[in-house]
C-alpha atoms as a PDB file:
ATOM      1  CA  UNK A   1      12.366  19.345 -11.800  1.00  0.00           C
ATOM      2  CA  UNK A   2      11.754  15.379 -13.153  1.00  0.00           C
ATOM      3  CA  UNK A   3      10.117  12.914 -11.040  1.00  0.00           C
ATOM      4  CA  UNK A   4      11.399   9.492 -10.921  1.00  0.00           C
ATOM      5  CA  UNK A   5       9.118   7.088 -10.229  1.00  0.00           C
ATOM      6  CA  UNK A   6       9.473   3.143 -10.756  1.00  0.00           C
ATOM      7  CA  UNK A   7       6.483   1.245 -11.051  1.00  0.00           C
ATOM      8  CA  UNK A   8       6.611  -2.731 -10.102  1.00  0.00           C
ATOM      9  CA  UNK A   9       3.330  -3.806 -12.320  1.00  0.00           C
ATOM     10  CA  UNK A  10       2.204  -5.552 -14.935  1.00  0.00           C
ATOM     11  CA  UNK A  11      -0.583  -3.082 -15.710  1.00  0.00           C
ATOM     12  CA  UNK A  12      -0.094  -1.153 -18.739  1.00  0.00           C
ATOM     13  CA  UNK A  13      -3.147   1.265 -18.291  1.00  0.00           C
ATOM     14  CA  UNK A  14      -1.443   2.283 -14.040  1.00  0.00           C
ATOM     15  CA  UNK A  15       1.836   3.547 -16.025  1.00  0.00           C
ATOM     16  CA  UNK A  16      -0.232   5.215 -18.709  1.00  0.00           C
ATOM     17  CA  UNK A  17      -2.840   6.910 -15.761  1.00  0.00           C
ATOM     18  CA  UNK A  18       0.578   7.602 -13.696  1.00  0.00           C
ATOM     19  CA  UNK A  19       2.107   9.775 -17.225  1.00  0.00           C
ATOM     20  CA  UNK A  20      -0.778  11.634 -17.615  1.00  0.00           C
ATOM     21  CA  UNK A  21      -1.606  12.372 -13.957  1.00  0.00           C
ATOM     22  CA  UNK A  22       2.136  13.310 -12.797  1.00  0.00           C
ATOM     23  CA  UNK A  23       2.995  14.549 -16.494  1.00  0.00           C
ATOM     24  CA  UNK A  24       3.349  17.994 -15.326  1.00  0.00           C
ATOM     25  CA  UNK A  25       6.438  16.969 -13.032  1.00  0.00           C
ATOM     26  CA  UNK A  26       8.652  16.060 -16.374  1.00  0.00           C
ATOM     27  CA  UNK A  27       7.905  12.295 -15.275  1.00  0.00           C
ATOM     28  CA  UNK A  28      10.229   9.183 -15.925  1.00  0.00           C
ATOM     29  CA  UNK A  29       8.940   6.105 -15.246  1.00  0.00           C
ATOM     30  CA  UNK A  30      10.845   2.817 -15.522  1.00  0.00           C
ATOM     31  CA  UNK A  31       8.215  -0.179 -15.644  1.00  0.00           C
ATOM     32  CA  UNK A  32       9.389  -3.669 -14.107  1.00  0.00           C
ATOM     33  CA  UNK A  33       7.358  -6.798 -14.259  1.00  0.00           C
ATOM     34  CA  UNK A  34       9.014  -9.162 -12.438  1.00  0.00           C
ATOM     35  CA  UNK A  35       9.388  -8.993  -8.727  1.00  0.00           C
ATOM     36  CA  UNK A  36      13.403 -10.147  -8.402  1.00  0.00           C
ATOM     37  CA  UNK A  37      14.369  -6.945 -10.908  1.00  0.00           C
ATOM     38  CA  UNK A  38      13.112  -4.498  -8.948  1.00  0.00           C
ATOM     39  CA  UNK A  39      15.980  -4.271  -6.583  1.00  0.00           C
ATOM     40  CA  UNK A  40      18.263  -3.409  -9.284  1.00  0.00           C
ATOM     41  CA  UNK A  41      16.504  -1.445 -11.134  1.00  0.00           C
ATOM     42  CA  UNK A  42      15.787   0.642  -8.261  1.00  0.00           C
ATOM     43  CA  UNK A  43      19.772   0.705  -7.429  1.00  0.00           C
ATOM     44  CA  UNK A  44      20.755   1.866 -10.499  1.00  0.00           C
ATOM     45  CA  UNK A  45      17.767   4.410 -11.395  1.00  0.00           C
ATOM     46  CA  UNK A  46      17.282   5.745  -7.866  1.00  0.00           C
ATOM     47  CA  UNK A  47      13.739   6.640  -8.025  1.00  0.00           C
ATOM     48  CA  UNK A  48      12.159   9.428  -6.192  1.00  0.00           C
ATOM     49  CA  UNK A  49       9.044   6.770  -5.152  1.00  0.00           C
ATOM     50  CA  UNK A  50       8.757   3.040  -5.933  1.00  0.00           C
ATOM     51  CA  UNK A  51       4.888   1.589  -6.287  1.00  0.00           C
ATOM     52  CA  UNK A  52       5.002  -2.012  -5.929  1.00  0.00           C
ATOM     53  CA  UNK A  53       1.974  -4.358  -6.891  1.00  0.00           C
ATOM     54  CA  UNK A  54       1.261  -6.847  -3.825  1.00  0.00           C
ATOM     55  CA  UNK A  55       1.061  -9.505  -7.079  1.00  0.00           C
ATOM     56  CA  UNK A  56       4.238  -9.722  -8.829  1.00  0.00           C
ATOM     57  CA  UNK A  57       5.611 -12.539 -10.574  1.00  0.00           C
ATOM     58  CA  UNK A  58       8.635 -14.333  -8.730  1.00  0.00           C
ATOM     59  CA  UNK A  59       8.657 -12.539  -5.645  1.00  0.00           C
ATOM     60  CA  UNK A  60       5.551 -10.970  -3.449  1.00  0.00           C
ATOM     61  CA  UNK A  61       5.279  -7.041  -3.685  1.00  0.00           C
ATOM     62  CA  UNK A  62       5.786  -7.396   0.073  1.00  0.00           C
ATOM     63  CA  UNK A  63       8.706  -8.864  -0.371  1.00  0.00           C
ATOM     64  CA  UNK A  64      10.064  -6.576  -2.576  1.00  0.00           C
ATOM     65  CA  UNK A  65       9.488  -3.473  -0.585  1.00  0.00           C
ATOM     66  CA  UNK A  66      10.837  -5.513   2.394  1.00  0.00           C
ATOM     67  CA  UNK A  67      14.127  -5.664  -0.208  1.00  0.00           C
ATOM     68  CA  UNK A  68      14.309  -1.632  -0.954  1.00  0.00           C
ATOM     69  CA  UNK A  69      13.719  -1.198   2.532  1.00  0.00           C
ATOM     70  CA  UNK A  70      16.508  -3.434   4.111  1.00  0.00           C
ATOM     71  CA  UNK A  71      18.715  -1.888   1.162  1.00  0.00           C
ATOM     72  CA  UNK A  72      21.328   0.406   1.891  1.00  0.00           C
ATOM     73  CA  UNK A  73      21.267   2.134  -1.324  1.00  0.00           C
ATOM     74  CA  UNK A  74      17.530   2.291  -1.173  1.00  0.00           C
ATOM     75  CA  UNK A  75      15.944   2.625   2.385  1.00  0.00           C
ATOM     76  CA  UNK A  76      15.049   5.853   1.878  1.00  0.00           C
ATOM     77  CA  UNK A  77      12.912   5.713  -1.130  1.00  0.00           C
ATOM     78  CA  UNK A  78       9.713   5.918   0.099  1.00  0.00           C
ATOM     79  CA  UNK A  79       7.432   2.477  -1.226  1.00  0.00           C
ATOM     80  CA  UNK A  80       3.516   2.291  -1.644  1.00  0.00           C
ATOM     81  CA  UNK A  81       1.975  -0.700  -2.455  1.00  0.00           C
ATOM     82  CA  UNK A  82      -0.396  -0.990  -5.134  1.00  0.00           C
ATOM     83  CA  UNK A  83      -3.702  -3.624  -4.589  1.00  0.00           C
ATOM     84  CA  UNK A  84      -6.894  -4.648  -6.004  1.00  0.00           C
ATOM     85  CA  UNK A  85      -9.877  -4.867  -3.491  1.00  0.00           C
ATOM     86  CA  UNK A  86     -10.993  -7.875  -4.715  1.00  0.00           C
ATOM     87  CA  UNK A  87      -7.710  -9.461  -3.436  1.00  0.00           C
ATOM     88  CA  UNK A  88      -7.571  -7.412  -0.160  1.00  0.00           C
ATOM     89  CA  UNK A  89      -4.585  -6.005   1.459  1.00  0.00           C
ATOM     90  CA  UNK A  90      -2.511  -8.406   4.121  1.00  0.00           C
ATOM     91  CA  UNK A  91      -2.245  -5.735   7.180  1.00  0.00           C
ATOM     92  CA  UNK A  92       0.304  -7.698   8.663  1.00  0.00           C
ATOM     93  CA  UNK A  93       2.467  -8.066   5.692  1.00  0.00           C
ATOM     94  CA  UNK A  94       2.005  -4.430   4.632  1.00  0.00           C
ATOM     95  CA  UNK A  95       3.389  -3.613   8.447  1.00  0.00           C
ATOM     96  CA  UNK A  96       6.006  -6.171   7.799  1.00  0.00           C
ATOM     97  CA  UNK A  97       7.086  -4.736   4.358  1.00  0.00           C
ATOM     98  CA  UNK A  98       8.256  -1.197   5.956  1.00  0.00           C
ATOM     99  CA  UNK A  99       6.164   0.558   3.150  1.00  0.00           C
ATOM    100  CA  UNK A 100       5.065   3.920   3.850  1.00  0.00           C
ATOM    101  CA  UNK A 101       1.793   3.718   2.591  1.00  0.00           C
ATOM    102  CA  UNK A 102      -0.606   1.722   0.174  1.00  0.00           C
ATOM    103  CA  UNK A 103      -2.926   2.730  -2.910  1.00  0.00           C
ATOM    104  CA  UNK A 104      -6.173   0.822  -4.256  1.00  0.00           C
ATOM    105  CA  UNK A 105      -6.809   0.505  -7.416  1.00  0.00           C
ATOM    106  CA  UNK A 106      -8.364   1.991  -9.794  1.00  0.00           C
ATOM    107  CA  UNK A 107      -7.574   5.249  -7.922  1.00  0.00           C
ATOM    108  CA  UNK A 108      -8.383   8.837  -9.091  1.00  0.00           C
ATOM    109  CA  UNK A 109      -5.771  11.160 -10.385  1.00  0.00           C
ATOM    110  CA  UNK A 110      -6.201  13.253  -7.450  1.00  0.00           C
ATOM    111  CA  UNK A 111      -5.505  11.005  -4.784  1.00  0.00           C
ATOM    112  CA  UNK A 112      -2.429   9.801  -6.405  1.00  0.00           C
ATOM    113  CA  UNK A 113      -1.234  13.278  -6.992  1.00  0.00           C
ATOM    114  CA  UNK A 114      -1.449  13.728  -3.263  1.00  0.00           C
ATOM    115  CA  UNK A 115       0.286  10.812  -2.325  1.00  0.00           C
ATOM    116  CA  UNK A 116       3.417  11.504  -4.592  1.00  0.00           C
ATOM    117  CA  UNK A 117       3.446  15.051  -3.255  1.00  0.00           C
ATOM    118  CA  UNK A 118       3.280  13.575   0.386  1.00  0.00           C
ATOM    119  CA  UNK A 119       6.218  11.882   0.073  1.00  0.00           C
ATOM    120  CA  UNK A 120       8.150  13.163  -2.417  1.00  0.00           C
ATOM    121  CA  UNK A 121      10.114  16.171  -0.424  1.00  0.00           C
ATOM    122  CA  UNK A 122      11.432  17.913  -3.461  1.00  0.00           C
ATOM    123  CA  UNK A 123       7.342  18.224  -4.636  1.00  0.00           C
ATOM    124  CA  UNK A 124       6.911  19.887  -1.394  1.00  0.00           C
ATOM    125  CA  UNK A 125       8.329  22.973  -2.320  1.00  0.00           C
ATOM    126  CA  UNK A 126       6.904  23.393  -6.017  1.00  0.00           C
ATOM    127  CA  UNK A 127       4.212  26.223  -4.865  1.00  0.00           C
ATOM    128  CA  UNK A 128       2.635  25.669  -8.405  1.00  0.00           C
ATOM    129  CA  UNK A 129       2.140  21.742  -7.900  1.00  0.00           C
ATOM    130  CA  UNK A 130      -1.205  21.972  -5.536  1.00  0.00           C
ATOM    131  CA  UNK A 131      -3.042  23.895  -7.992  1.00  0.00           C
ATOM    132  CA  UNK A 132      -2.737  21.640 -10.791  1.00  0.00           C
ATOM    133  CA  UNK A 133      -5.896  20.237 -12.216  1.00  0.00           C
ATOM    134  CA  UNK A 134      -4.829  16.637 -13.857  1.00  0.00           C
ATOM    135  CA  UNK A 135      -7.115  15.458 -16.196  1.00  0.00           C
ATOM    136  CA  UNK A 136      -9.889  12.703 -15.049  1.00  0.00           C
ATOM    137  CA  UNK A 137      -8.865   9.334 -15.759  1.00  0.00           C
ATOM    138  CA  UNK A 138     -10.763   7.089 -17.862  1.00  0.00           C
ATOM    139  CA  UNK A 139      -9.985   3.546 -16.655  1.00  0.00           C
ATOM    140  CA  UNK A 140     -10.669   0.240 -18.937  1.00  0.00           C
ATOM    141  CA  UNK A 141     -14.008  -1.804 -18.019  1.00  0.00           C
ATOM    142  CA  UNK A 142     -11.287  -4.501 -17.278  1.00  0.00           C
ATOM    143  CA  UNK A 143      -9.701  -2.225 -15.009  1.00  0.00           C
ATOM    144  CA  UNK A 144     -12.443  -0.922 -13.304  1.00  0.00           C
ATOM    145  CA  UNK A 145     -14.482  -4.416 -12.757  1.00  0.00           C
ATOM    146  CA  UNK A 146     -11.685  -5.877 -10.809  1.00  0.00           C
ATOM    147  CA  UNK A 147     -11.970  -3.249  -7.907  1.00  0.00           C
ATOM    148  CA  UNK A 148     -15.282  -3.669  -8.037  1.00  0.00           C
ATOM    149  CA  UNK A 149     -15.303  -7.586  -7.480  1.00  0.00           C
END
């Protein structure tokens, strides 16, 4: 069973932590940069879950999950949205966005594991998937240091 998964950041070292950590579902992620190409790159690749950064360029993260979710083709498809604490996390926008959930970063391999498996129904059923012991991530100093501003 492959995961889909499309990731709206610019971070190369979340898709590379999001491989490794979900890399015993047969992962595919498709990577998009730019706020206004995530609606059609989630229509056409019809992702299992969508992670949106609140900071994209050309359109908010909040707007962009506000986009999926006002989508016919891709209301269903549940959206979390990525943020850095040192930016902080608009409540009311979040609410606004009809995301199902949000995830600070840098996060641990665990709690991502258990979000995709939360709302991912097709994970639900993989008896094997809750026993699986991803490897710890290392994150960049760069990485790391911006949480911790």
């Amino acid at each position: 069973m492959s995961l889909r998964v499309l990731l709206a950041d610019e971070s190369a070292t979340i898709k590379k932590v999001m491989e490794i950590t979900l890399q015993d579902f047969a992962v595919d992620i498709r990577n998009v940069n730019i706020g206004t190409d995530v609606i059609s790159v989630a229509e056409s690749f019809q992702p299992d879950i969508v992670f949106i950064d609140i900071l994209l360029q050309k359109k908010s993260g909040y707007d962009v999950a506000r986009d999926l979710k006002t989508n016919a083709d891709t209301t269903n498809i549940p959206v979390i949205m990525l943020w850095n604490g040192f930016m902080g996390l608009d409540q009311q926008k979040l609410d606004e966005s009809g995301a199902e959930d949000n995830l600070e970063k840098p996060f641990d391999s665990d709690t991502l594991r258990k979000m995709v498996m939360k709302y991912v129904s097709k994970l639900q059923t993989d008896p094997v998937a809750e026993h699986i012991q991803p490897p710890p991530i290392e994150w960049p100093a760069e990485e790391a240091s911006k949480a911790q501003v």
